[in-house]
PDB file of N, CA and C in Angstrom:
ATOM      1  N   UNK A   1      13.271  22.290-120.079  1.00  0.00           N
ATOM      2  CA  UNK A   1      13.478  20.968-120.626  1.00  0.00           C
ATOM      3  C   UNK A   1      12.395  20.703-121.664  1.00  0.00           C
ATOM      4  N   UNK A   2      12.799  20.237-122.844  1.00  0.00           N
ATOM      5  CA  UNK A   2      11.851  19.501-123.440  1.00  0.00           C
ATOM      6  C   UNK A   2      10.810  18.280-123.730  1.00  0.00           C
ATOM      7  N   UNK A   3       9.845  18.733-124.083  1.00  0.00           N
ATOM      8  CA  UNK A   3       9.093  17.065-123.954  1.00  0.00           C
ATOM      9  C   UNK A   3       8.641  16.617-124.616  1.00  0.00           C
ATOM     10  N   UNK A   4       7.949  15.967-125.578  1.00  0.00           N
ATOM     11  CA  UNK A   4       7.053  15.675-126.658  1.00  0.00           C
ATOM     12  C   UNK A   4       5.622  15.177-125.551  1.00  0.00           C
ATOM     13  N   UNK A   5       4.655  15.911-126.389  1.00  0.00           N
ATOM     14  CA  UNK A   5       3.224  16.315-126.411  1.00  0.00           C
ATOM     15  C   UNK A   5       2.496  14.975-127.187  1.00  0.00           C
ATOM     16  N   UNK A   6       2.057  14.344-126.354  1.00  0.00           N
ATOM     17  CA  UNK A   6       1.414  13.108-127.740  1.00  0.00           C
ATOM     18  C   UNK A   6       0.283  14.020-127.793  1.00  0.00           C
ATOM     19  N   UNK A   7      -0.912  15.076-127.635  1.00  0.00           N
ATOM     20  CA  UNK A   7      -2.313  15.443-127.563  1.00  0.00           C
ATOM     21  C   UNK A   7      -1.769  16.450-128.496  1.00  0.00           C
ATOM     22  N   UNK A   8      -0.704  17.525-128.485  1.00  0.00           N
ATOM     23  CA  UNK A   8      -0.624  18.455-129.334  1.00  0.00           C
ATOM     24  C   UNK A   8       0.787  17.809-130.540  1.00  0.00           C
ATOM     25  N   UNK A   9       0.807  16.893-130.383  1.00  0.00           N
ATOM     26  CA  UNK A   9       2.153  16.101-131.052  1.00  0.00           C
ATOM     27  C   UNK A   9       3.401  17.283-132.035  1.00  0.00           C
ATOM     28  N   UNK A  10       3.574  17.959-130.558  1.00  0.00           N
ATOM     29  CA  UNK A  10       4.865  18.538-130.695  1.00  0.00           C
ATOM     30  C   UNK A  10       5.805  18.780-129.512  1.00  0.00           C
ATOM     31  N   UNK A  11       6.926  19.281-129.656  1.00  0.00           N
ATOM     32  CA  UNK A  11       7.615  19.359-128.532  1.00  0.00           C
ATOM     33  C   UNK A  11       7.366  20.401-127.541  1.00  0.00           C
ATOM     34  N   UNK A  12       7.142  20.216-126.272  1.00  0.00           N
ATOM     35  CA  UNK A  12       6.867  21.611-125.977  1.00  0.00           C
ATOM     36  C   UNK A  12       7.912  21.940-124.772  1.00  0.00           C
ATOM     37  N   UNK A  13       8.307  22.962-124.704  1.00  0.00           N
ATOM     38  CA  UNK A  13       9.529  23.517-123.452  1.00  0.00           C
ATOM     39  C   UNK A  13       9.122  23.546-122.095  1.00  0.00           C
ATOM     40  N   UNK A  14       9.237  23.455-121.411  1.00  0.00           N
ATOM     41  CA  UNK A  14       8.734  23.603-119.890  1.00  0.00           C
ATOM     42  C   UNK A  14       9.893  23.902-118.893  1.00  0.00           C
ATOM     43  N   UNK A  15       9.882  25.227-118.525  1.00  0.00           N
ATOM     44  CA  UNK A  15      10.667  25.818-117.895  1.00  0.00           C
ATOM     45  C   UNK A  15      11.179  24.638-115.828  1.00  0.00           C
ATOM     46  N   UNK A  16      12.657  24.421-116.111  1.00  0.00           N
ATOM     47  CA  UNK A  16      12.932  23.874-114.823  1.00  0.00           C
ATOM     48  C   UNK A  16      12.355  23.834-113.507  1.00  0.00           C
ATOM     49  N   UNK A  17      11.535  24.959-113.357  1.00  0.00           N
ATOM     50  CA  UNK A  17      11.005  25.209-111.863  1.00  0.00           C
ATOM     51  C   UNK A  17       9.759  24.989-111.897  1.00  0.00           C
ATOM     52  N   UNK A  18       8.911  24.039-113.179  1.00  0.00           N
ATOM     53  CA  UNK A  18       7.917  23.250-112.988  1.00  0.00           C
ATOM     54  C   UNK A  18       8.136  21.852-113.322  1.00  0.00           C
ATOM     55  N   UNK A  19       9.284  21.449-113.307  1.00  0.00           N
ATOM     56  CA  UNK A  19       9.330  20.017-113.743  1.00  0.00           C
ATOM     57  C   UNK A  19       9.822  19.071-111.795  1.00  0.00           C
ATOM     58  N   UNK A  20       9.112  18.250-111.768  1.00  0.00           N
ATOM     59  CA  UNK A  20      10.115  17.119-110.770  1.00  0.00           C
ATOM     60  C   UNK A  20      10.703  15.623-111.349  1.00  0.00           C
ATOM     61  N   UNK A  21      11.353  15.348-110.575  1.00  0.00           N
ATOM     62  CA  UNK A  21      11.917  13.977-111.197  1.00  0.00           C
ATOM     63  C   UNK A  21      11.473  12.970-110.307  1.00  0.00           C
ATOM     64  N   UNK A  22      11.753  11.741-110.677  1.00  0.00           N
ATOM     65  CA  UNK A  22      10.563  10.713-109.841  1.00  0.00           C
ATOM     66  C   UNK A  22      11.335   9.236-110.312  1.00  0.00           C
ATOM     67  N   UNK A  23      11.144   8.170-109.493  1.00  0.00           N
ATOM     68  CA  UNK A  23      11.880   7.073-109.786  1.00  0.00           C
ATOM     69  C   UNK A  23      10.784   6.280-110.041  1.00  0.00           C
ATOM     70  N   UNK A  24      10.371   5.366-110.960  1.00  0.00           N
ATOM     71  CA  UNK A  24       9.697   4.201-111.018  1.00  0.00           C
ATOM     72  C   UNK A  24       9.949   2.898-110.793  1.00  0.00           C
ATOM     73  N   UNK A  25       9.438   2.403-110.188  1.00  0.00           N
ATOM     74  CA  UNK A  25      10.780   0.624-109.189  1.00  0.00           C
ATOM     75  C   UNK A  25       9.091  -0.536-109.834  1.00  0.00           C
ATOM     76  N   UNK A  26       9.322  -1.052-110.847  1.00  0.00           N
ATOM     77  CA  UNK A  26       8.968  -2.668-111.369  1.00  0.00           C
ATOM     78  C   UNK A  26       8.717  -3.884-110.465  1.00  0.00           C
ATOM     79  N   UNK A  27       7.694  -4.235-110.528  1.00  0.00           N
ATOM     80  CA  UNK A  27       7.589  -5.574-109.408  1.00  0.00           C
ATOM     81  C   UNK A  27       8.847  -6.395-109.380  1.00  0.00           C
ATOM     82  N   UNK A  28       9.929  -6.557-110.741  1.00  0.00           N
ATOM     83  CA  UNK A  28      10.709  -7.200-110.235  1.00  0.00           C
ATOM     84  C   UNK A  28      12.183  -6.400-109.736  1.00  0.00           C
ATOM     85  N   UNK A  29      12.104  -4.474-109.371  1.00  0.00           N
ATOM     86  CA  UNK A  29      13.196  -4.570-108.905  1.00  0.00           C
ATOM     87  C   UNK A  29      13.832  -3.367-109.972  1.00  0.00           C
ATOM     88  N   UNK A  30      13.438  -3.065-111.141  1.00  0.00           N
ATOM     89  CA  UNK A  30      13.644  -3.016-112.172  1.00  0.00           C
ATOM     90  C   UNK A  30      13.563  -1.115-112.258  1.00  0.00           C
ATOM     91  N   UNK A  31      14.859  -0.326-111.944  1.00  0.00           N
ATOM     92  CA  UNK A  31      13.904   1.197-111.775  1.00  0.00           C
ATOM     93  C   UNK A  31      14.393   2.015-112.900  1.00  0.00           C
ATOM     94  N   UNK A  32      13.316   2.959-113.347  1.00  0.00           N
ATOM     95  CA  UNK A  32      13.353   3.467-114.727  1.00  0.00           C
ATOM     96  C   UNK A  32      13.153   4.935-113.655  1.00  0.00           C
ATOM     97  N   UNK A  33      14.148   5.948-114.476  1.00  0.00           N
ATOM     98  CA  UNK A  33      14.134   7.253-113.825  1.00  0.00           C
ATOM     99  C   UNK A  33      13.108   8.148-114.958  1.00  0.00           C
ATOM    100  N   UNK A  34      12.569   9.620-114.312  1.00  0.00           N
ATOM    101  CA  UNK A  34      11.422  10.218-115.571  1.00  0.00           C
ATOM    102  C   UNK A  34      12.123  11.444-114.767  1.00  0.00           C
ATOM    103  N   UNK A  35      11.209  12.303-115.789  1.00  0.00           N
ATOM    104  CA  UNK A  35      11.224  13.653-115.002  1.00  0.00           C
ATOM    105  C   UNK A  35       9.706  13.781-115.906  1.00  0.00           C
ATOM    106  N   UNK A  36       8.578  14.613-114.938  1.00  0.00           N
ATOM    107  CA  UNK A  36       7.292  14.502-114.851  1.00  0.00           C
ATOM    108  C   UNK A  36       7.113  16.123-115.180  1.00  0.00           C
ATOM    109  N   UNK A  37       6.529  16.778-115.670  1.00  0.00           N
ATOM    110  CA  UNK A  37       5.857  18.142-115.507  1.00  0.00           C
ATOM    111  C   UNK A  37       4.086  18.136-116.360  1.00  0.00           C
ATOM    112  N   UNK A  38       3.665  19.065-115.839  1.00  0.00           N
ATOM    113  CA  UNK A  38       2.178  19.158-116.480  1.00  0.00           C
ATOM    114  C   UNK A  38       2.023  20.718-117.402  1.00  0.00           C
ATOM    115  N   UNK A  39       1.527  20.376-118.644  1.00  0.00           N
ATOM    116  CA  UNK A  39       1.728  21.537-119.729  1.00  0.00           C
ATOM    117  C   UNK A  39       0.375  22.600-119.715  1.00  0.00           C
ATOM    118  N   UNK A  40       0.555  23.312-120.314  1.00  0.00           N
ATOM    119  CA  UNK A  40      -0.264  24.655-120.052  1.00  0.00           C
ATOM    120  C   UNK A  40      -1.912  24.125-120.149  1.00  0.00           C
ATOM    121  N   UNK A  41      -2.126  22.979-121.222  1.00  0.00           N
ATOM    122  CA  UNK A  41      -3.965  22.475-121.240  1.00  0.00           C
ATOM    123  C   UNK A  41      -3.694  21.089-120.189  1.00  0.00           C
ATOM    124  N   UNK A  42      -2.982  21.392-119.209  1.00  0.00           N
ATOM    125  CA  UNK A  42      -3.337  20.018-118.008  1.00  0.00           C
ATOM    126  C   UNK A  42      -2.527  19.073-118.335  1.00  0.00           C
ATOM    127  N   UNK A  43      -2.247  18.976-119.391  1.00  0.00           N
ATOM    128  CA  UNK A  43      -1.775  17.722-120.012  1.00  0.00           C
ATOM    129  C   UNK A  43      -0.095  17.144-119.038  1.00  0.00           C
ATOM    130  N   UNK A  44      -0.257  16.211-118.606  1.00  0.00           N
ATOM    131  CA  UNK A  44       1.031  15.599-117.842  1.00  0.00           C
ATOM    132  C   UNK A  44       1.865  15.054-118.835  1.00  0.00           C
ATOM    133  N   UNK A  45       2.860  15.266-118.670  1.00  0.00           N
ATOM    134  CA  UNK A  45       3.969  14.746-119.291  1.00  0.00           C
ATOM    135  C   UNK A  45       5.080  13.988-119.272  1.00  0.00           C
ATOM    136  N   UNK A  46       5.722  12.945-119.481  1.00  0.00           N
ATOM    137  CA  UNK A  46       6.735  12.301-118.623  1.00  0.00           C
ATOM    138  C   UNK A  46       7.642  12.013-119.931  1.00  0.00           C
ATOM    139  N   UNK A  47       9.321  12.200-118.896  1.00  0.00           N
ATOM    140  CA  UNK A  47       9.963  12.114-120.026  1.00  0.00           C
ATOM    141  C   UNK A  47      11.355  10.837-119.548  1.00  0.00           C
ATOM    142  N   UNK A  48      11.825   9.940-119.622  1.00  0.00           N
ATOM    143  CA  UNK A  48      12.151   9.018-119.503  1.00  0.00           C
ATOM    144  C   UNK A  48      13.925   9.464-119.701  1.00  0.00           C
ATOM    145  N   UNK A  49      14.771   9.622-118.038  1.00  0.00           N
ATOM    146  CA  UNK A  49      16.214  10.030-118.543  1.00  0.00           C
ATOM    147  C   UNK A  49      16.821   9.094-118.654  1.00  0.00           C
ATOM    148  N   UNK A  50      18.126   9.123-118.568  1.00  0.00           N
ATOM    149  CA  UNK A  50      18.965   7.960-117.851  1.00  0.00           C
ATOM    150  C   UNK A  50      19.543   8.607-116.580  1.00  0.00           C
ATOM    151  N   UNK A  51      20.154   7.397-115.902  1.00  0.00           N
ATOM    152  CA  UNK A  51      20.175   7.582-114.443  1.00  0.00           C
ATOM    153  C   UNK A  51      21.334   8.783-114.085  1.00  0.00           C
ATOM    154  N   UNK A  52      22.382   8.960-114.920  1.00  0.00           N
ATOM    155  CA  UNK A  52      23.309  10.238-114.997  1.00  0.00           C
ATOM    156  C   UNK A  52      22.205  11.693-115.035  1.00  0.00           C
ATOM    157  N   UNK A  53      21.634  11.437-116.001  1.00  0.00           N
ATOM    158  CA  UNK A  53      20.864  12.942-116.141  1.00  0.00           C
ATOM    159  C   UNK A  53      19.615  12.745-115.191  1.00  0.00           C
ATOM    160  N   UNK A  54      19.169  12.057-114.653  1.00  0.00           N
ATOM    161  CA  UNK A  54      18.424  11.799-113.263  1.00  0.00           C
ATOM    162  C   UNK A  54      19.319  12.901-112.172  1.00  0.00           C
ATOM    163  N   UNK A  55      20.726  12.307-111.835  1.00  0.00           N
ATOM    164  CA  UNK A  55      21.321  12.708-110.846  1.00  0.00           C
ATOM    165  C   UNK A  55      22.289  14.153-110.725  1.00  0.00           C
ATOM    166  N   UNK A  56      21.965  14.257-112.484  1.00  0.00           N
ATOM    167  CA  UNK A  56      22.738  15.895-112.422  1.00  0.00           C
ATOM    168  C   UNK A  56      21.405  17.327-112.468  1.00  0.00           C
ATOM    169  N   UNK A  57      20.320  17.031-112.844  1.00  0.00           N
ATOM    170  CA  UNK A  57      19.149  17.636-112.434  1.00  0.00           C
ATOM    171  C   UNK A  57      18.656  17.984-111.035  1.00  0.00           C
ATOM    172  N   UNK A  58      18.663  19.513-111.023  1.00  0.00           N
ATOM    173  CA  UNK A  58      18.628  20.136-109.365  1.00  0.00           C
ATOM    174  C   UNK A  58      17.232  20.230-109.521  1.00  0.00           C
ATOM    175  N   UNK A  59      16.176  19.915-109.972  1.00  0.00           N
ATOM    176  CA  UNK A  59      14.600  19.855-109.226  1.00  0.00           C
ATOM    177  C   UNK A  59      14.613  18.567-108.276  1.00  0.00           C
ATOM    178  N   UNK A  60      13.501  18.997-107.525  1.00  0.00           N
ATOM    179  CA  UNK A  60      12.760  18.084-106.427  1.00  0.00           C
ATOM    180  C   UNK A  60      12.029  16.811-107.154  1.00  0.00           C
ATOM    181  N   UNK A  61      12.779  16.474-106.245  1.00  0.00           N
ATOM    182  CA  UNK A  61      11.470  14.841-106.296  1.00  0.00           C
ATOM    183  C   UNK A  61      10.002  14.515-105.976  1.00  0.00           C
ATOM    184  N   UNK A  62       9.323  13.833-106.810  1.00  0.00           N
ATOM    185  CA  UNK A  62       7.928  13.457-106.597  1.00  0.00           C
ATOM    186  C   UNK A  62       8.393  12.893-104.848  1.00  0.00           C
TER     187      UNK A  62
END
């Protein structure tokens, strides 16, 4: 999957079997889906799906 890099400000690839997906829930209720991986200099990454491509993605959850 791809991600954009704000530290190296490019896109960088990150192979499926290091990425997880993760739900974020808003004090009021409000949940935004990501999928999270960390790039080769540490750097974490988060990438913001919608809730279809949340639920068709076979990695594990935070």
């Amino acid at each position: 999957m791809d991600f954009y890099s704000v530290k190296k400000r490019e896109k960088v690839s990150i192979p499926d079997d290091q990425i997880r997906k993760t739900v974020y829930v808003s004090k009021k209720g409000q949940k935004r889906y990501a999928v999270r991986a960390v790039d080769d200099d540490s750097t974490n990454l988060t990438k913001f799906v919608s809730k279809d491509a949340y639920d068709n993605l076979k990695v594990p959850e935070e």
